[in-house]
C-alpha atoms as a PDB file:
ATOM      1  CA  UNK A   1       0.000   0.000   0.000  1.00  0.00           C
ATOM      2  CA  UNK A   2       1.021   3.517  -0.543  1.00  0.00           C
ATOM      3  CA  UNK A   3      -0.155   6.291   2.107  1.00  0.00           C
ATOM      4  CA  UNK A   4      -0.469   9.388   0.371  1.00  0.00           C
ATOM      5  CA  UNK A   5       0.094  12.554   2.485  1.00  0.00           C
ATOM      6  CA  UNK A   6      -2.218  15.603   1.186  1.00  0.00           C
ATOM      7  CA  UNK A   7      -3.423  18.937   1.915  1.00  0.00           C
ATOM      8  CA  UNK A   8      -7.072  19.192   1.658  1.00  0.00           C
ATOM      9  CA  UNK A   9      -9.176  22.373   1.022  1.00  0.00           C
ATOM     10  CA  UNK A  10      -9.312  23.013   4.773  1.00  0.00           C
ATOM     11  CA  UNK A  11      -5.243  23.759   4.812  1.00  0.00           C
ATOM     12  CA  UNK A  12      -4.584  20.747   6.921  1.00  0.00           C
ATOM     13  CA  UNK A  13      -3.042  17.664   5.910  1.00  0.00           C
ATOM     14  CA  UNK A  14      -4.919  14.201   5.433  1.00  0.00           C
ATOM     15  CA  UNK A  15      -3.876  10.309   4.787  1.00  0.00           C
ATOM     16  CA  UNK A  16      -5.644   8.408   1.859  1.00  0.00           C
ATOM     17  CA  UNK A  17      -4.646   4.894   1.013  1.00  0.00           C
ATOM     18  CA  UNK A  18      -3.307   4.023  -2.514  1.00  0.00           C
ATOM     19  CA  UNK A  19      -3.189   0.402  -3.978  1.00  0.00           C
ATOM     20  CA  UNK A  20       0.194  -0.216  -5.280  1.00  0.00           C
ATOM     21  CA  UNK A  21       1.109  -1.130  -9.006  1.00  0.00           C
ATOM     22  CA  UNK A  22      -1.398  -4.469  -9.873  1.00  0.00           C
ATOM     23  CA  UNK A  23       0.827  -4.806 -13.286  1.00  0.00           C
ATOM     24  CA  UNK A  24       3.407  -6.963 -13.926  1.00  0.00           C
ATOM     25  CA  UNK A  25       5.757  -4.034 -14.441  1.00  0.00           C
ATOM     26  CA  UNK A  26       4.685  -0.429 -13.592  1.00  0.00           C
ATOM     27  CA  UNK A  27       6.640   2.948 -14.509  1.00  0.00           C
ATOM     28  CA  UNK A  28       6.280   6.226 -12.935  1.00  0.00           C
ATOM     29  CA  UNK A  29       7.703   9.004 -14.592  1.00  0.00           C
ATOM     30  CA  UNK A  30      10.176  10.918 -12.499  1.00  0.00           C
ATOM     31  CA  UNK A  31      11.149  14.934 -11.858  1.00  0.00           C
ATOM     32  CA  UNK A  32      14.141  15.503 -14.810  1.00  0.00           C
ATOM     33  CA  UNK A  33      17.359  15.062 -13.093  1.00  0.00           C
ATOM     34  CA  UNK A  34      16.335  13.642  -9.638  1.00  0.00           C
ATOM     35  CA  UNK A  35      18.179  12.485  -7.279  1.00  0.00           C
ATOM     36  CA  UNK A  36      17.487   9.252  -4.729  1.00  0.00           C
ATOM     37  CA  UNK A  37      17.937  11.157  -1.234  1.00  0.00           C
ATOM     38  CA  UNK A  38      19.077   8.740   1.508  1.00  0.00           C
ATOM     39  CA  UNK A  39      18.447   9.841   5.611  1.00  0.00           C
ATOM     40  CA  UNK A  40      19.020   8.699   9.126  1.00  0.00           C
ATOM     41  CA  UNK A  41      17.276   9.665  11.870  1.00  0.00           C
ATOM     42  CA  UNK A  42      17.766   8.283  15.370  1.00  0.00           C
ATOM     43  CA  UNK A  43      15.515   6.929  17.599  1.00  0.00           C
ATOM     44  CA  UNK A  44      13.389   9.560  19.028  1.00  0.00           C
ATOM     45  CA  UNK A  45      14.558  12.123  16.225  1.00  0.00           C
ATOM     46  CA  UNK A  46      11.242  14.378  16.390  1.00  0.00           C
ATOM     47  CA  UNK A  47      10.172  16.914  13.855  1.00  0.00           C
ATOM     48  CA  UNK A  48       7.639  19.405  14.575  1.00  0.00           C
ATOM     49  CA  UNK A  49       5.005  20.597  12.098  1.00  0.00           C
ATOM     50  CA  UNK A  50       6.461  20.361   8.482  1.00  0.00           C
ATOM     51  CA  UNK A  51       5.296  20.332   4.948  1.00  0.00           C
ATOM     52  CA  UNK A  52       6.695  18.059   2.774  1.00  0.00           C
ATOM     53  CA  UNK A  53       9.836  19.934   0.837  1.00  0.00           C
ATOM     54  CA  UNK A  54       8.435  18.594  -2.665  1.00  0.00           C
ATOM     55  CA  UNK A  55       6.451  16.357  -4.005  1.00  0.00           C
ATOM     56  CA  UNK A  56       7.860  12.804  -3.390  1.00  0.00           C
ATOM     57  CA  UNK A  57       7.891   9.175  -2.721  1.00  0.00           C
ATOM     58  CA  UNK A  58       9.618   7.950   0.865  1.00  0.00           C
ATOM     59  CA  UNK A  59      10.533   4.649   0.855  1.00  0.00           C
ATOM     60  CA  UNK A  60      11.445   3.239   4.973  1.00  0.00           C
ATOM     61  CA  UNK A  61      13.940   1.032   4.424  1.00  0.00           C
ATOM     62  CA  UNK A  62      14.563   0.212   8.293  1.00  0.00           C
ATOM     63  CA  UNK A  63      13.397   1.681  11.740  1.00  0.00           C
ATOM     64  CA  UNK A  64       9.740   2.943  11.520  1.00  0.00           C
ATOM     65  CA  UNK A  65       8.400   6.353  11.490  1.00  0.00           C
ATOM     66  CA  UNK A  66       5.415   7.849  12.695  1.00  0.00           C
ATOM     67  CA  UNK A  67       3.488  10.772  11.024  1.00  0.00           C
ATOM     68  CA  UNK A  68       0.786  12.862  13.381  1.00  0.00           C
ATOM     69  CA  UNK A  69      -1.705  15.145  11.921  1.00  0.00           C
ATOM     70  CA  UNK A  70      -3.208  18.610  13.133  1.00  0.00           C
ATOM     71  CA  UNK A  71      -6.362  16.332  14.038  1.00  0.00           C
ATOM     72  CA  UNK A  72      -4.637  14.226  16.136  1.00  0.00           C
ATOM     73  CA  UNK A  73      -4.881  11.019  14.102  1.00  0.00           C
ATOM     74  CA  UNK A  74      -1.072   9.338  13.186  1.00  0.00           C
ATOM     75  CA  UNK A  75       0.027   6.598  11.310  1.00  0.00           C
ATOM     76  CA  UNK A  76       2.989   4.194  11.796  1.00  0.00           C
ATOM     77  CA  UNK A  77       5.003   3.118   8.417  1.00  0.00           C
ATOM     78  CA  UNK A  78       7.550   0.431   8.743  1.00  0.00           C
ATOM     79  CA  UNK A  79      10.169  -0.971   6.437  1.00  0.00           C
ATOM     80  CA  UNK A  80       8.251  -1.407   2.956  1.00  0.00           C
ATOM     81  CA  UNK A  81       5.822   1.352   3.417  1.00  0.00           C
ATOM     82  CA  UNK A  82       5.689   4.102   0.902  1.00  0.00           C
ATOM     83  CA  UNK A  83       4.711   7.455   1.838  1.00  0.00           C
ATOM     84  CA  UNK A  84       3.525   9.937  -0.733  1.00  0.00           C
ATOM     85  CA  UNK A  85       4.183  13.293   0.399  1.00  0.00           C
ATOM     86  CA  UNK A  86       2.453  16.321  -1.194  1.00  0.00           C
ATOM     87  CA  UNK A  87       1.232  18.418   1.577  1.00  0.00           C
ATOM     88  CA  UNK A  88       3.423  21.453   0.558  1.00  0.00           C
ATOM     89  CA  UNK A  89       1.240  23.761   2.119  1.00  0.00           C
ATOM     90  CA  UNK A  90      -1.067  24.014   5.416  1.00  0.00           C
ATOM     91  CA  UNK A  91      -0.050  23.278   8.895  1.00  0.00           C
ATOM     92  CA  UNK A  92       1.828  20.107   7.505  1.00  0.00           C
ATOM     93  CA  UNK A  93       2.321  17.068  10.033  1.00  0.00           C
ATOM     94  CA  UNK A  94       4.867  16.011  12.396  1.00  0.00           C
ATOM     95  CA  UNK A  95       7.134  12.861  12.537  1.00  0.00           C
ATOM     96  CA  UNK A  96       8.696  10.907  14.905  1.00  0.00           C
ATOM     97  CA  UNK A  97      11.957   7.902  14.210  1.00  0.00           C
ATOM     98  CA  UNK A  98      10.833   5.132  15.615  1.00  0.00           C
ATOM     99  CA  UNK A  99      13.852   2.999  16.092  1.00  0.00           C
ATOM    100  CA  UNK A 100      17.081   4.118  14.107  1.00  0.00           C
ATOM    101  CA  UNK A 101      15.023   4.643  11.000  1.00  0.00           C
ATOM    102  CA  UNK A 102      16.657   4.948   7.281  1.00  0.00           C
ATOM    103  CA  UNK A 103      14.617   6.191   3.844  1.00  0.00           C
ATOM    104  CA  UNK A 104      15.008   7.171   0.661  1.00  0.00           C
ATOM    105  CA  UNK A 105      13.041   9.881  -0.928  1.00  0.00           C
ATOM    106  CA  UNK A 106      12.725  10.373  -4.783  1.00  0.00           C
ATOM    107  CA  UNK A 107      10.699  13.629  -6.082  1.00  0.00           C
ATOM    108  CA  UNK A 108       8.017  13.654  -7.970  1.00  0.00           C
ATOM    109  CA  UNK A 109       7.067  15.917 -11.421  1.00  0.00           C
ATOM    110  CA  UNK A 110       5.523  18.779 -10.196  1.00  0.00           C
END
């Protein structure tokens, strides 16, 4: 599943659920010239509210990481998840590193 991180018309972000690729082989065309962007955050490592810096894919590759929104719902996404992130305005979220927590993030077209 993907989890696709959004701002909705009321300027705060919201979760919808995405089905991943059902083909055999799926492409997704990419920003020109991106770059895969790798990041460790310790345990604990807390970021207060945030939009997303562009629009991208996260991939958790290890440790788990925990998104909160401004109406107090969160969700956990462990090592296979795939977080969508295109709340680039609004109040944003917050997230927390659960365990030592590694990801790659590869932008999206705008």
């Amino acid at each position: 599943m993907i989890i696709r991180l959004y701002t909705g018309n009321d300027g705060q972000s919201h979760f919808e659920d995405l089905d991943t690729p059902s083909g055999e082989v799926e492409h997704v065309k990419l920003k020109a010239g991106a770059d895969l962007t790798f990041r460790r955050s310790a345990d604990g490592n807390f970021s207060d509210w945030h939009n997303a810096p562009r629009r991208q894919y996260l991939f958790i590759l290890s440790g788990a990481m925990e998104i909160g929104l401004g109406d107090g719902r969160k969700r956990s996404l462990g090592p296979g998840d795939i977080l969508m992130a295109e709340d680039l305005t609004g109040r944003g979220h917050t997230t927390l590193a659960v365990g030592d927590r590694v990801t790659v993030s590869v932008p999206l077209p705008d």
